[in-house]
N, C-alpha and C. Protein backbone atom coordinates (compact mmCIF):
# COMPACT_ATOMS: atom_id res chain seq x y z
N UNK A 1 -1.14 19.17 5.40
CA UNK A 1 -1.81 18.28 4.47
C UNK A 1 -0.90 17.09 4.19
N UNK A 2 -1.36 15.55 4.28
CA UNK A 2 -0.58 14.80 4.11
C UNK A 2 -0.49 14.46 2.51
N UNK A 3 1.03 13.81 2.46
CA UNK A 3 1.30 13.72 1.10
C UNK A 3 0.96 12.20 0.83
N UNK A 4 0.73 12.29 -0.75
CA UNK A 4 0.28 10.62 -1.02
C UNK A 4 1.30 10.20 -2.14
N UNK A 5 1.85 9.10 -2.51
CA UNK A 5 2.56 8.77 -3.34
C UNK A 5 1.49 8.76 -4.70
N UNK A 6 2.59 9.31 -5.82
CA UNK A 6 1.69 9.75 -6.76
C UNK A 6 1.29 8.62 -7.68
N UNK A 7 1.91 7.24 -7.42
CA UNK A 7 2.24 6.13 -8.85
C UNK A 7 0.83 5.61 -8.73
N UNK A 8 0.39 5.36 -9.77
CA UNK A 8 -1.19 4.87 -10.10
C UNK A 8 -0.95 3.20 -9.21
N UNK A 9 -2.12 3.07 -8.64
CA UNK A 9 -2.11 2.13 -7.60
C UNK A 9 -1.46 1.80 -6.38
N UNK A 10 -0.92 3.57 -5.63
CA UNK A 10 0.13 3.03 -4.46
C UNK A 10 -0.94 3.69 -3.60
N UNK A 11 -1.08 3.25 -2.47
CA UNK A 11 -2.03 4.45 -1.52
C UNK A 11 -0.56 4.48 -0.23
N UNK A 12 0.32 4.49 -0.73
CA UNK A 12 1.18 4.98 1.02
C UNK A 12 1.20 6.39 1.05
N UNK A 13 1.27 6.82 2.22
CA UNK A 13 0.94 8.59 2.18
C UNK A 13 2.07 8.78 3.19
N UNK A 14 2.58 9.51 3.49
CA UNK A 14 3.19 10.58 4.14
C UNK A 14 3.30 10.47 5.79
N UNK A 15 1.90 10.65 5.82
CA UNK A 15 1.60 10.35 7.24
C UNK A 15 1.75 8.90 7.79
N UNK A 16 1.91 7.73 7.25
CA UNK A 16 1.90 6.86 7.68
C UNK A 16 2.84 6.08 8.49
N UNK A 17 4.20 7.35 8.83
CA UNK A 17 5.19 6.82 9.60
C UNK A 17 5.81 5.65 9.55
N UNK A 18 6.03 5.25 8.38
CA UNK A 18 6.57 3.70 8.66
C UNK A 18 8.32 4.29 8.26
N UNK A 19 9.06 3.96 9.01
CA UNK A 19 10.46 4.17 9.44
C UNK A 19 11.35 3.90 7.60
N UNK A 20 10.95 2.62 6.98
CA UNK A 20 11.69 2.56 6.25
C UNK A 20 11.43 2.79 4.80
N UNK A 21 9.90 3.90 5.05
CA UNK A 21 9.78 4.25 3.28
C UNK A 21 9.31 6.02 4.01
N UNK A 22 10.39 6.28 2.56
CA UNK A 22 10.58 7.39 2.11
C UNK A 22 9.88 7.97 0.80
N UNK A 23 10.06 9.30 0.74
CA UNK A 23 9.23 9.62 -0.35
C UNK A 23 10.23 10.96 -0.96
N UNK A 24 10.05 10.81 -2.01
CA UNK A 24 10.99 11.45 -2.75
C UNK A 24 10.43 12.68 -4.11
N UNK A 25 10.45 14.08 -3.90
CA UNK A 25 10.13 14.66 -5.28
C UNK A 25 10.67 14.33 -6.15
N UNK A 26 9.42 14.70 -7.34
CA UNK A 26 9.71 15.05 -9.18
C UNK A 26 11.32 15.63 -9.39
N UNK A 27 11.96 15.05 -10.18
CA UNK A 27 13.74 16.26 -10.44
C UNK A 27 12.68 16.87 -11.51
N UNK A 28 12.32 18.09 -11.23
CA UNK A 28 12.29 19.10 -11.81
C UNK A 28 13.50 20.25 -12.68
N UNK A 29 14.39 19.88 -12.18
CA UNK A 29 15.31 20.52 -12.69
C UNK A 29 16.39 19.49 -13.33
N UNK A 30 15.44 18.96 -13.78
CA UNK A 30 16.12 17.82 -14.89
C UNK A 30 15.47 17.51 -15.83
N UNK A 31 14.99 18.11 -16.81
CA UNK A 31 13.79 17.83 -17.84
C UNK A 31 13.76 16.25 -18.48
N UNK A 32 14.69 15.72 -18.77
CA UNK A 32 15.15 14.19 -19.27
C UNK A 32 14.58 13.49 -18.31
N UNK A 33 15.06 13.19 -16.85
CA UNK A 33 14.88 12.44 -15.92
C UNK A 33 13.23 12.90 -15.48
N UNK A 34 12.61 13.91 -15.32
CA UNK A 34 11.41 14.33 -15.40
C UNK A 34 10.55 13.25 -16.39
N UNK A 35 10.74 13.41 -17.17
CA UNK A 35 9.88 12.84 -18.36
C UNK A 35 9.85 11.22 -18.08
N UNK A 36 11.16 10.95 -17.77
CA UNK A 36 11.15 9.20 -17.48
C UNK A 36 10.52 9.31 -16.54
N UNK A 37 10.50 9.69 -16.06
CA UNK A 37 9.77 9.34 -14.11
C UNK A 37 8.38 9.88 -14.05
N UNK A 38 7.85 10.53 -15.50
CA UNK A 38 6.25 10.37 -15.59
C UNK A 38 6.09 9.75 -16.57
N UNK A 39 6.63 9.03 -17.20
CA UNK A 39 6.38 8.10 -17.76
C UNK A 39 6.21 6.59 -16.94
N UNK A 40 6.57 6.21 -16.56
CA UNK A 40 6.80 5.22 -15.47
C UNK A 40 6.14 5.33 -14.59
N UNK A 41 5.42 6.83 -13.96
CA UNK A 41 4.37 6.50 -13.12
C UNK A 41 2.96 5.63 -13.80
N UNK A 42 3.09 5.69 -14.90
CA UNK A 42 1.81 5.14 -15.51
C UNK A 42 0.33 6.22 -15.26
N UNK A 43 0.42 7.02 -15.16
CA UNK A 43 -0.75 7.73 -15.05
C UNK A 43 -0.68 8.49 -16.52
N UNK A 44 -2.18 8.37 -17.02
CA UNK A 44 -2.33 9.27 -18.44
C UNK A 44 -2.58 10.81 -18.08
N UNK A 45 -1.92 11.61 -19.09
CA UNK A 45 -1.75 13.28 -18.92
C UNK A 45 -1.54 13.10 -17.13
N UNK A 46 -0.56 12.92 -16.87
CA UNK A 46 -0.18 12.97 -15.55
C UNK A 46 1.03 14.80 -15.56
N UNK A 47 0.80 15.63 -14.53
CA UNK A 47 1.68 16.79 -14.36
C UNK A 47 2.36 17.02 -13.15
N UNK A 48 2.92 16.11 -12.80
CA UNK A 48 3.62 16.72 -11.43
C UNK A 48 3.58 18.15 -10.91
N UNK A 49 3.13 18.55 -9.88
CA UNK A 49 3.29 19.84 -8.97
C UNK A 49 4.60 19.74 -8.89
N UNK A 50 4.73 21.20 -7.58
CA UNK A 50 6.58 21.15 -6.97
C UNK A 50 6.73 20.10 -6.01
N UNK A 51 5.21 19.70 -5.20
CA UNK A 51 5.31 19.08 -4.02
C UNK A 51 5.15 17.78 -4.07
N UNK A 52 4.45 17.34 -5.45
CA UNK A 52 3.95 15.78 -5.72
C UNK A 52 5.61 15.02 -5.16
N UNK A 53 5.16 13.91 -4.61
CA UNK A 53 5.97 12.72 -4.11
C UNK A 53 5.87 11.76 -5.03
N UNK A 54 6.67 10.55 -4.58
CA UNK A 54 6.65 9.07 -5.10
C UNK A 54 7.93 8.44 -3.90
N UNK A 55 6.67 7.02 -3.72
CA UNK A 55 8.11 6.77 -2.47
C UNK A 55 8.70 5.34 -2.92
N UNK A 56 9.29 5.18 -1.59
CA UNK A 56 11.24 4.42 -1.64
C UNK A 56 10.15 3.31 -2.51
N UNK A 57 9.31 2.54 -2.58
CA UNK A 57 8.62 1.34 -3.17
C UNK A 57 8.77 1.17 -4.25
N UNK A 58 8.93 2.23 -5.00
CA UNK A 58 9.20 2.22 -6.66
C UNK A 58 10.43 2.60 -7.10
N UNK A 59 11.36 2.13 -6.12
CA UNK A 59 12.64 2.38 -6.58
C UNK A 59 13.34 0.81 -5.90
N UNK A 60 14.09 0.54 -7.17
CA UNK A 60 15.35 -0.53 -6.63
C UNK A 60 15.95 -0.30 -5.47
N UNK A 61 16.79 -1.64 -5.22
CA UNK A 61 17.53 -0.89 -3.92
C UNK A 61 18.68 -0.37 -4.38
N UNK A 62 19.31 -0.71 -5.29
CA UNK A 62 20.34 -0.15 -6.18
C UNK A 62 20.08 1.30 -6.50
N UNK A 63 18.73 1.70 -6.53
CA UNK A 63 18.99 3.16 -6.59
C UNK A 63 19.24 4.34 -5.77
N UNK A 64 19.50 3.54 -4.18
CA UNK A 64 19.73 4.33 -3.37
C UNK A 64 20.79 4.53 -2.94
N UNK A 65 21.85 5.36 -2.57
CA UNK A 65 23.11 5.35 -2.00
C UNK A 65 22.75 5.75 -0.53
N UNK A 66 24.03 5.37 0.73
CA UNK A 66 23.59 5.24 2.01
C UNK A 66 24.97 6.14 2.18
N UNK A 67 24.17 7.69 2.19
CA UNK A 67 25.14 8.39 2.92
C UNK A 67 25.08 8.86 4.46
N UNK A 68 25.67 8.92 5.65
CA UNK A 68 25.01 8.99 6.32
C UNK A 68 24.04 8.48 7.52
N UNK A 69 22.73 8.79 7.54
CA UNK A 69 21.61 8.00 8.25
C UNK A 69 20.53 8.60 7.46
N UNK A 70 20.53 8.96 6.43
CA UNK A 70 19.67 9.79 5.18
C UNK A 70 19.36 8.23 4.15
N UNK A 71 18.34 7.76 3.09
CA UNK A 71 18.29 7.24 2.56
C UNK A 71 17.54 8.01 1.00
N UNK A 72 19.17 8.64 0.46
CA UNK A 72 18.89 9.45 -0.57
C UNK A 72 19.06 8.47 -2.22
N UNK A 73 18.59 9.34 -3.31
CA UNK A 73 18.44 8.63 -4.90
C UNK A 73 20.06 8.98 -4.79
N UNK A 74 20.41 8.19 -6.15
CA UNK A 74 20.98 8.87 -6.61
C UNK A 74 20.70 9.33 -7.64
N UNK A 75 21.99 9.65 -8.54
CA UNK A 75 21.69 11.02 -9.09
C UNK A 75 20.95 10.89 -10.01
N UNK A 76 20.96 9.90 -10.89
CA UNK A 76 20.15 9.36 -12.14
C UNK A 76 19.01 8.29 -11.59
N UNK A 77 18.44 8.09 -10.36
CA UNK A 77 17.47 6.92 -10.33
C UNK A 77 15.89 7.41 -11.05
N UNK A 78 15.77 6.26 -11.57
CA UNK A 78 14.62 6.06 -11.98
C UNK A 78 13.24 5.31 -11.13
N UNK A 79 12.32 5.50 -11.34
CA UNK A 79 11.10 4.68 -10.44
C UNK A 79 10.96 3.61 -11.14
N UNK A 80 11.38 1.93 -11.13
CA UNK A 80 10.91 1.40 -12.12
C UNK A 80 9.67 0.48 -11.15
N UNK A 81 9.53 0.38 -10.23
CA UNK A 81 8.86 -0.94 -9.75
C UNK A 81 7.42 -0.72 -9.24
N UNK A 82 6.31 -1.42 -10.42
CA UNK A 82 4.96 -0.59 -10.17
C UNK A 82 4.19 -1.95 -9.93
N UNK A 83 2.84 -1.39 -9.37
CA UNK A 83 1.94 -2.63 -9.60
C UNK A 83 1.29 -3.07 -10.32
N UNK A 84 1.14 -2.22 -11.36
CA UNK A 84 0.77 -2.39 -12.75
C UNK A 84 1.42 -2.83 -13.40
N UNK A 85 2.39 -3.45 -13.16
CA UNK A 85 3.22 -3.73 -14.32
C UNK A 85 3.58 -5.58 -14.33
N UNK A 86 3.48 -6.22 -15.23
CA UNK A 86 3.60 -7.56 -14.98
C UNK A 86 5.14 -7.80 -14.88
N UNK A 87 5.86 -8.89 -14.28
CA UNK A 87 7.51 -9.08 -13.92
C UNK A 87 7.64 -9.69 -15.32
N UNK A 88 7.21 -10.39 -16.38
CA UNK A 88 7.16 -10.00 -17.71
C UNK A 88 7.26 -8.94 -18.76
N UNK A 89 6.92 -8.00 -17.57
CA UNK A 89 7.25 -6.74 -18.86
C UNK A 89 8.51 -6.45 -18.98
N UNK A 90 9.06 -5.82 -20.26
CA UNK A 90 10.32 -5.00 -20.01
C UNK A 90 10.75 -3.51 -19.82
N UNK A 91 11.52 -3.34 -19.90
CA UNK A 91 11.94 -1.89 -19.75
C UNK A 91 12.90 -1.29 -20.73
N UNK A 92 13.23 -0.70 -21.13
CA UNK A 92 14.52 -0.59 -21.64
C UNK A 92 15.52 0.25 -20.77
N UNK A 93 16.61 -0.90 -20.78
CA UNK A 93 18.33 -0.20 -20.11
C UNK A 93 18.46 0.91 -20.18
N UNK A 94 18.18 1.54 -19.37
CA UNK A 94 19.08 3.02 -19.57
C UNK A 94 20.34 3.20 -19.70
N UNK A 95 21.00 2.57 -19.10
CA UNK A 95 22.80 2.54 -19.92
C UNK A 95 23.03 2.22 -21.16
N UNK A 96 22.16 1.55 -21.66
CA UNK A 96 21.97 1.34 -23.15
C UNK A 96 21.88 1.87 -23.94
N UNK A 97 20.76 2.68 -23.64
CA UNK A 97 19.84 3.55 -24.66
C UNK A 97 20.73 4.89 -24.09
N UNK A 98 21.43 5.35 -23.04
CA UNK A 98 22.31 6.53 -22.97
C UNK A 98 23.55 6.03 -24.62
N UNK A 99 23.71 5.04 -24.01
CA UNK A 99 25.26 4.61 -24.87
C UNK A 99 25.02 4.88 -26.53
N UNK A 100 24.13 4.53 -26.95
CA UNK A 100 23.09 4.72 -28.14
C UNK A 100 23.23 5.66 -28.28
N UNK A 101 22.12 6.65 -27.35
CA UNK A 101 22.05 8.21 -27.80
C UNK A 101 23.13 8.51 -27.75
N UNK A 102 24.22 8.40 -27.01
CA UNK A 102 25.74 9.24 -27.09
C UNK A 102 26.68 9.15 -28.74
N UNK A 103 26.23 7.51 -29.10
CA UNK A 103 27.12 7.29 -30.39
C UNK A 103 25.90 8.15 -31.93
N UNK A 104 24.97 8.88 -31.27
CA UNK A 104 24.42 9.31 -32.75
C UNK A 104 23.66 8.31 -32.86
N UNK A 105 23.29 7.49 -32.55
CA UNK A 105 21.89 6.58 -33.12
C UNK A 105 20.91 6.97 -32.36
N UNK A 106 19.46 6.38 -33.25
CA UNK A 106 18.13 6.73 -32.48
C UNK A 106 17.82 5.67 -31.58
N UNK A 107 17.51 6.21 -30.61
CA UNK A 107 17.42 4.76 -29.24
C UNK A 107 16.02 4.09 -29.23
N UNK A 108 16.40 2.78 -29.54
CA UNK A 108 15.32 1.73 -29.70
C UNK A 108 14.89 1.27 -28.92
N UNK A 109 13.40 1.35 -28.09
CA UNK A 109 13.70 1.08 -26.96
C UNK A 109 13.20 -0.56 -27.49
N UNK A 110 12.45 -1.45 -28.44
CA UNK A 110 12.58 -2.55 -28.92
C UNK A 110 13.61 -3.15 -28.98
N UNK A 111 14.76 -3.21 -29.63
CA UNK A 111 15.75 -3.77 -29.54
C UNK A 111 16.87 -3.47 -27.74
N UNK A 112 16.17 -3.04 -27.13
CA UNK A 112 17.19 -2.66 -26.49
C UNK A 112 16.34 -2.83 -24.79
N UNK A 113 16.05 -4.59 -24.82
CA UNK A 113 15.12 -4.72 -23.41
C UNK A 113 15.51 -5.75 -22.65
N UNK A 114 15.06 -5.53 -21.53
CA UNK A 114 15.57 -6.76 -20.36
C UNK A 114 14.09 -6.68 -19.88
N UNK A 115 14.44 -8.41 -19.21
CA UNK A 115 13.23 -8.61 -18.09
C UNK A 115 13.58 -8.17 -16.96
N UNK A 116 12.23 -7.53 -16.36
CA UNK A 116 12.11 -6.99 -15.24
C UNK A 116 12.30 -8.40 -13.95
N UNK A 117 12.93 -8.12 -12.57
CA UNK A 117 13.48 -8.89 -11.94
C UNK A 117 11.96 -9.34 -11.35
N UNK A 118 11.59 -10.77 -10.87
CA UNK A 118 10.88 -10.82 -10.63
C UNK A 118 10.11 -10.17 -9.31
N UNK A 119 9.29 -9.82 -8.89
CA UNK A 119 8.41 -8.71 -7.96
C UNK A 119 7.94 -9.94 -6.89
N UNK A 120 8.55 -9.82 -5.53
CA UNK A 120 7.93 -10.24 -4.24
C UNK A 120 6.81 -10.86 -3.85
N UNK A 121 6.30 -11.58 -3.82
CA UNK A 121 4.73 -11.35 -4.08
C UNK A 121 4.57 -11.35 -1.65
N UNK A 122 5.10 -10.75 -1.41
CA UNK A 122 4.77 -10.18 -0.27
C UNK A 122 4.43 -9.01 0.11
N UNK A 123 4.90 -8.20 -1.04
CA UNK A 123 4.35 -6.81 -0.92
C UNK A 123 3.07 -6.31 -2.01
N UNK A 124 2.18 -5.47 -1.18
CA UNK A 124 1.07 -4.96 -1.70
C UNK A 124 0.92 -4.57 -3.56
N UNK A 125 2.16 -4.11 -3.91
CA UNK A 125 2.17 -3.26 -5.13
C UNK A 125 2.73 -5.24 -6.10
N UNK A 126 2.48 -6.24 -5.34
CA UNK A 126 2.78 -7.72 -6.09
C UNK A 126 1.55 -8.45 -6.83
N UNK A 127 0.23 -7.67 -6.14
CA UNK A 127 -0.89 -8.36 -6.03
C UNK A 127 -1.61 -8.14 -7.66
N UNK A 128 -2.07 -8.91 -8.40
CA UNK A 128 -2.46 -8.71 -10.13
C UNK A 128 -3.63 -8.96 -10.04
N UNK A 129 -4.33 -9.55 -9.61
CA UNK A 129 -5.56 -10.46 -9.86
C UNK A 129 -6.81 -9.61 -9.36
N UNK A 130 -6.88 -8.35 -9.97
CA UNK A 130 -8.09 -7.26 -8.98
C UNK A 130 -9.12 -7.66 -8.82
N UNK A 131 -9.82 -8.66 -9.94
CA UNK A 131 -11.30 -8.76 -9.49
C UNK A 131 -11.59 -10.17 -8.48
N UNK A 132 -10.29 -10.82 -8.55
CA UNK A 132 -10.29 -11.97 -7.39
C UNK A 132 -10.14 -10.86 -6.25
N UNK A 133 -9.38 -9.91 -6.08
CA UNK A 133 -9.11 -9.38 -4.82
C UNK A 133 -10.24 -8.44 -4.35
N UNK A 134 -10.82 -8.25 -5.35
CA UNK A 134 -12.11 -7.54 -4.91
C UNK A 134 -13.43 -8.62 -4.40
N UNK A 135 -13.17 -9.86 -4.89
CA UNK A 135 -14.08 -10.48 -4.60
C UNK A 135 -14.04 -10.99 -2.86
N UNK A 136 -13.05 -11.54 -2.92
CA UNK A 136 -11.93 -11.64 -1.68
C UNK A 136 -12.48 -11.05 -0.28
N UNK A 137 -12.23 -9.22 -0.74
CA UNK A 137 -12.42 -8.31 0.08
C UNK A 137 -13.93 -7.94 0.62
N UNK A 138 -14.82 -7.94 -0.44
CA UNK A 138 -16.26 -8.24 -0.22
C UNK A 138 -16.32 -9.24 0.98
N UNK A 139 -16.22 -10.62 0.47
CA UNK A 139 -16.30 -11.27 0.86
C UNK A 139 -16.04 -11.67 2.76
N UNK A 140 -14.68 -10.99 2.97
CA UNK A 140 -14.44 -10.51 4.38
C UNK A 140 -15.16 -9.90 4.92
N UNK A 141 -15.30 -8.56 4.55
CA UNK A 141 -16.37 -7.34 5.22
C UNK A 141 -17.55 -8.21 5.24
N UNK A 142 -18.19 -9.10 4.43
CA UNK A 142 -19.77 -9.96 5.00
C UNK A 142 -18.98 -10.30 5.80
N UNK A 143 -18.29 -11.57 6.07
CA UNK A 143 -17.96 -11.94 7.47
C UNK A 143 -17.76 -11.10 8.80
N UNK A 144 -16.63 -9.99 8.56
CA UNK A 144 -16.25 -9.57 9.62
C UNK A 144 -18.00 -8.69 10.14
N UNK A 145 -19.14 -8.27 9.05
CA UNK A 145 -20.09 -7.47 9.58
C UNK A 145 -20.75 -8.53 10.48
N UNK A 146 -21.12 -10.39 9.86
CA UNK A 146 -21.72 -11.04 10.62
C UNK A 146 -21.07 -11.50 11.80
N UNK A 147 -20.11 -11.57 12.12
CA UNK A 147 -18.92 -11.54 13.43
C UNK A 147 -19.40 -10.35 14.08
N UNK A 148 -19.37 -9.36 13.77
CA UNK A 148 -19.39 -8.20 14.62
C UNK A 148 -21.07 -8.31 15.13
N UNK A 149 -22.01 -8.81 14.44
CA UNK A 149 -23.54 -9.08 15.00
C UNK A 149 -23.35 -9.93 15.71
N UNK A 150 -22.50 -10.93 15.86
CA UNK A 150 -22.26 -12.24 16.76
C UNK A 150 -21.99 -11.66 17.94
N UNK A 151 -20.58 -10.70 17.52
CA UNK A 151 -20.29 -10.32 19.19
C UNK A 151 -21.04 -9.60 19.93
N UNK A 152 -22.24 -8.78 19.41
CA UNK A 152 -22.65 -7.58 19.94
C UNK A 152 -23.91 -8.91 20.70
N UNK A 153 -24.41 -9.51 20.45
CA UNK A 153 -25.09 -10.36 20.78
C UNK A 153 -24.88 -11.44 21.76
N UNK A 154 -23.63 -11.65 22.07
CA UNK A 154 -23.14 -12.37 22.81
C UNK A 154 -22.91 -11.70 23.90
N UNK A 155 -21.86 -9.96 24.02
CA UNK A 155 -22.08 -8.76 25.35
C UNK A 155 -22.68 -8.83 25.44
N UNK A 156 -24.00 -8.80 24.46
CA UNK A 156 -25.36 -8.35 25.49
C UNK A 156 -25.95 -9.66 26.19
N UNK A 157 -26.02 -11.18 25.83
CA UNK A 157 -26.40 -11.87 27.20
C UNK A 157 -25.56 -12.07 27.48
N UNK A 158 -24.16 -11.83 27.92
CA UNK A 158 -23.06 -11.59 29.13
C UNK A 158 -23.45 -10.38 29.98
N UNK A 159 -23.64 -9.61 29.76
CA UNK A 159 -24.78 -8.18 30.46
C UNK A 159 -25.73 -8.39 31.16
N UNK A 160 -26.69 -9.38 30.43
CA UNK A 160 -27.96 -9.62 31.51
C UNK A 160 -27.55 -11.23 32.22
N UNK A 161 -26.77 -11.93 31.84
CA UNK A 161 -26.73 -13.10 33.12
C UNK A 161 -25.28 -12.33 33.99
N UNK A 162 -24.96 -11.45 33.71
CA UNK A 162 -24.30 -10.47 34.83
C UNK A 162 -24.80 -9.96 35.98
N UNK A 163 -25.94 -9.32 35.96
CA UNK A 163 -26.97 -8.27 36.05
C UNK A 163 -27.48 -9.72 36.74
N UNK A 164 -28.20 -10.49 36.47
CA UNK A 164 -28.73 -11.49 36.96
C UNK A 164 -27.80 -12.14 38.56
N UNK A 165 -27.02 -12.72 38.08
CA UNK A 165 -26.08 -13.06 38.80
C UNK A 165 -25.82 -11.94 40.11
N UNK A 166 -25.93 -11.08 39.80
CA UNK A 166 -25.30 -10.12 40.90
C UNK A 166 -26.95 -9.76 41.85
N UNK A 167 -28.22 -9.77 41.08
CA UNK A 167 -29.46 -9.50 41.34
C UNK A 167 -29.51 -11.17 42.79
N UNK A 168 -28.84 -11.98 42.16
CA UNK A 168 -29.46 -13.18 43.02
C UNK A 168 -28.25 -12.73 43.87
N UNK A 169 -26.99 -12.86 43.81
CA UNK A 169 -26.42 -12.55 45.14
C UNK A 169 -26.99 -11.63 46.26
N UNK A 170 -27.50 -10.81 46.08
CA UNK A 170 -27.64 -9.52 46.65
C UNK A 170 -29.14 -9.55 47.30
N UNK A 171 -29.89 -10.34 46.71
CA UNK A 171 -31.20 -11.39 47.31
C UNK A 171 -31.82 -9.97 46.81
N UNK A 172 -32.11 -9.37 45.84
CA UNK A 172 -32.91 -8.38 45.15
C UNK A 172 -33.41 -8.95 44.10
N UNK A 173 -34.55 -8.47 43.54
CA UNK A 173 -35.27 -8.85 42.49
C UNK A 173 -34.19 -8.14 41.17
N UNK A 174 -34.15 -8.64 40.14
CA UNK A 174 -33.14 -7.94 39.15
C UNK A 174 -34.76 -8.19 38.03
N UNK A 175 -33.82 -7.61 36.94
CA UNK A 175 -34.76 -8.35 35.60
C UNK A 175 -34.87 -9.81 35.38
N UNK A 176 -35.84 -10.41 35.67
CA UNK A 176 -35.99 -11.62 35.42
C UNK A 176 -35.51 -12.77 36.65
N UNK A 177 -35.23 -11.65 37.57
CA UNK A 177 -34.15 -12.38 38.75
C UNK A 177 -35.23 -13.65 39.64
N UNK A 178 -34.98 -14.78 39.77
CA UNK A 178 -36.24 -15.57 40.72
C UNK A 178 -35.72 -15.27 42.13
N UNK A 179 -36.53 -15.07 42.98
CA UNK A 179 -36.28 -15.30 45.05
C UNK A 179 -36.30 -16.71 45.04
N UNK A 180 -35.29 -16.55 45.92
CA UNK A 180 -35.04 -18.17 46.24
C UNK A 180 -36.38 -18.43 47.41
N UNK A 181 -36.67 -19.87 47.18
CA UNK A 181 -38.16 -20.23 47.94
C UNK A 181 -38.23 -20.14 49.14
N UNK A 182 -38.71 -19.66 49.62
CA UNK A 182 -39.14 -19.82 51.33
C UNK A 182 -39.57 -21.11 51.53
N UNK A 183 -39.47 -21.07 52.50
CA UNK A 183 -40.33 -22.58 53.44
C UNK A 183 -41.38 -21.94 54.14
N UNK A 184 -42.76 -22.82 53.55
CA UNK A 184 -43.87 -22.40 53.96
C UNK A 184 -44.31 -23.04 55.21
């Protein structure tokens, strides 16, 4: 069964072989880091299984270390990079809000935010504007369906002045084929 990335609005799956995204389980055996990383998927009453994924797309590149020929988290990464999310929004620092919780204070995540770096707009999870992109997409499929009536229409009289063509070489009657005139 192929796996699908779990973050609300990603459709990359498992199967899709592309060399440089990876997919990574829930830390389950991290209840803290658990909780951030369903939080951040953005899905409501969301429960991770053992097997649910999320891939390399929603992670910085900073969150990966290159041990190896493996492209593993490290130990604390978080998923921050969604498509839901505007490059306006913030987040709050996690070195921050650790440093906080460590000195005895309650961690704010208000006082305690950065802007998110701005997001690519070359990649899929960049795109905001859904009902332009739905309009967009409509809009193609009419074309590409009236293209595809064009072409099927066009093989087929390439078929019969084929058929034709080969009917007059061959001095046989075809469909529609004329005999060339005798001399009476």
């Amino acid at each position: 069964m192929p796996k699908s990335c779990a973050a609300r609005q990603c459709c990359n799956r498992y199967s899709s072989r592309r060399k440089q995204l990876t997919f990574h389980r829930f830390p389950f055996s991290r209840p803290e880091l658990l909780r951030e990383w369903v939080l951040n998927i953005g899905r409501a009453d969301f429960k991770p299984k053992q097997h649910t994924v999320i891939c390399s797309e929603h992670f910085r590149p900073e969150c990966f270390s290159a041990f190896g020929n493996r492209k593993n988290l490290k130990h604390n990464a978080v998923p921050t990079v969604f498509a839901f999310q505007n490059p306006t929004e913030v987040l709050p620092d996690r070195e921050a809000m650790e440093a906080t919780e460590a000195a005895g204070l309650p961690a704010s995540p208000l006082g305690l935010k950065r802007p998110l770096p701005g997001q690519p707009s070359d990649h899929s999870y960049a795109l905001s504007d859904l009902d332009t992109l739905k309009k967009k997409l409509f809009l193609t499929l009419k074309e590409n369906k009236r293209l595809r009536k064009r072409l099927k229409a066009q093989r087929l009289l390439l078929r019969r002045t084929c058929g034709r063509l080969r009917a007059y070489r061959e001095g046989q009657p075809g469909p529609r084929a004329r005999r060339p005139a005798q001399g009476s």
